[in-house]
Protein backbone atom coordinates (compact mmCIF):
# COMPACT_ATOMS: atom_id res chain seq x y z
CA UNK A 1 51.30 168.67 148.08
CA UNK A 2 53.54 171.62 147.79
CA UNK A 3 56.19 172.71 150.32
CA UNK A 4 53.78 173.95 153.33
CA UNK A 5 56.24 176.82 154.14
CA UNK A 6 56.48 178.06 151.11
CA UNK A 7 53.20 179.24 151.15
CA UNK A 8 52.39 183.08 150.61
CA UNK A 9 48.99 183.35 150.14
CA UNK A 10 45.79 181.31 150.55
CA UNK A 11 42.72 182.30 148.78
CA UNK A 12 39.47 182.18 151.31
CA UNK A 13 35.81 182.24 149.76
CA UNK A 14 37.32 184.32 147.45
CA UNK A 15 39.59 186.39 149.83
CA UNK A 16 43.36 186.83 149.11
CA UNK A 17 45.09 186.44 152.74
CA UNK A 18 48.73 187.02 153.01
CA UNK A 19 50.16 183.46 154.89
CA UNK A 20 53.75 184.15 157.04
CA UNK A 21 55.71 181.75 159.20
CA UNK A 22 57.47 183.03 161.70
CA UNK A 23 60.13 182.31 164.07
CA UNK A 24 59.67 182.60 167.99
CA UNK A 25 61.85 181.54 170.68
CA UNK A 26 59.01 180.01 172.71
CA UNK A 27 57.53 178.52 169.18
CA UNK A 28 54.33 180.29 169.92
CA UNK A 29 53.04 184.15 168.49
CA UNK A 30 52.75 185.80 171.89
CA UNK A 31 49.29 188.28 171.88
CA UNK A 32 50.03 190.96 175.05
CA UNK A 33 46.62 192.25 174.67
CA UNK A 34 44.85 188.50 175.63
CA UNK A 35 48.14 187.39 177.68
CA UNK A 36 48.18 183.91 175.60
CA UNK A 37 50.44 182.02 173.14
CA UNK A 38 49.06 180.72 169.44
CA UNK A 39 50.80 178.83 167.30
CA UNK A 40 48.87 180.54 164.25
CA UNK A 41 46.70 183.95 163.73
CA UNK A 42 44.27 185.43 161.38
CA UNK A 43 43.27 189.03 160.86
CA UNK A 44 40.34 189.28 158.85
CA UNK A 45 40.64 193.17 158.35
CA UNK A 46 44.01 193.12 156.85
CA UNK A 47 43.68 189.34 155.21
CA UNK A 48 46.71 188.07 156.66
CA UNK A 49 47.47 184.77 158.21
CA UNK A 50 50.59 183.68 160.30
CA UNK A 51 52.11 180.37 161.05
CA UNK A 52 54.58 179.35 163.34
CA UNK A 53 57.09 177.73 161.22
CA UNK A 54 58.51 175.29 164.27
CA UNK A 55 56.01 172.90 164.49
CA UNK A 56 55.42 169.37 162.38
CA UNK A 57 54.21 169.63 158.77
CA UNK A 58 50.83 167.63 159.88
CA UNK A 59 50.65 170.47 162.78
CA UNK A 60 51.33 173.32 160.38
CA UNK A 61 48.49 171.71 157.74
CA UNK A 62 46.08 171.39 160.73
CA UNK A 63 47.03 175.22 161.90
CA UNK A 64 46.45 176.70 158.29
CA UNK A 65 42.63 174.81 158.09
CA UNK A 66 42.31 176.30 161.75
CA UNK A 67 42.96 179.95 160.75
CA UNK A 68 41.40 179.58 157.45
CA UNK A 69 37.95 178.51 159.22
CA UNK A 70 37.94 180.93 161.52
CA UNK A 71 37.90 183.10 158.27
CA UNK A 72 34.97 181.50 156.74
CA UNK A 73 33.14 181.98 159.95
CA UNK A 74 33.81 185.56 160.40
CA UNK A 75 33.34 185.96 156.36
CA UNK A 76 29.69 184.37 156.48
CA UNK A 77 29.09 185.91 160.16
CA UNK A 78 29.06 183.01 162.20
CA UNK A 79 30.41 183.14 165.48
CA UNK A 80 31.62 179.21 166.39
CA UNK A 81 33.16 178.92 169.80
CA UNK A 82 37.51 177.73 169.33
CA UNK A 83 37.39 174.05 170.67
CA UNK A 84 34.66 173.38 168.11
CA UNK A 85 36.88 174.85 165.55
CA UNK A 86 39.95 173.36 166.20
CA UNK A 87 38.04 170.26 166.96
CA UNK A 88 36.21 170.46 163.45
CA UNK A 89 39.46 170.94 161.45
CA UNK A 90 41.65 169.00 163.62
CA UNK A 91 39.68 166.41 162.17
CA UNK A 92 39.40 167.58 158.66
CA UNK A 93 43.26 167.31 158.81
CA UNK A 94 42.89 163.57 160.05
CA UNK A 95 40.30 162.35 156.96
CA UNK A 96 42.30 164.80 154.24
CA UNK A 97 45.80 163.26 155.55
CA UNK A 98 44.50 159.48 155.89
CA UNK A 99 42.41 159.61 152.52
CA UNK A 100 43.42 162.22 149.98
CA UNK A 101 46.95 161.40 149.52
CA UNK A 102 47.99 165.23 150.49
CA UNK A 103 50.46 164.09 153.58
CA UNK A 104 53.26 167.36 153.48
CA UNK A 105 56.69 166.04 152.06
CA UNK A 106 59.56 166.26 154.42
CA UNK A 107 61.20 169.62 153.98
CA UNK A 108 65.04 170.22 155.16
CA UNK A 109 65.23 173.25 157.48
């Protein structure tokens, strides 16, 4: 598997979406608007995706399937409820990891 954080874009049923990591002190993208702390976000309108880049490789995987499904939902016009999302590709992370051979390589920060 290539280097996680090296990632720039991620196609999505077609859809380019930018990918960033970023940097926070707290680890987590603060929204003001909703008054909570993500470790990743999506915006559909502008295809963009961002990642905090201070969490575990397996974390960061999980975070990018988490943002990309919320993607495919909003791109087919579903409207799934977050713990069955990140409980769906939580674990899709889990049988990909365990099965596919696709564990992230340790990367020197």
């Amino acid at each position: 598997m290539r280097n996680l954080r090296k990632l720039k874009r991620i196609k999505i049923l077609g859809k380019p979406f930018k990918v960033f990591f970023y940097k926070e002190k707290t680890g987590r993208l603060h929204d003001e608007e909703e008054g909570k702390d993500y470790i990743g976000r999506i915006c559909y309108t502008e295809q963009w995706m961002a990642v905090c880049q201070d969490i575990g490789l397996e974390e960061t995987f999980d975070t990018i399937l988490h943002e990309a499904a919320h993607a495919v939902e909003y791109i087919l016009g579903y409207d799934s409820k977050e713990k069955y999302i990140r409980g769906m590709m939580s674990g899709l992370a889990a049988v990909l990891l365990d099965n596919f051979n696709i564990t992230p390589k340790k990367e020197t920060l």
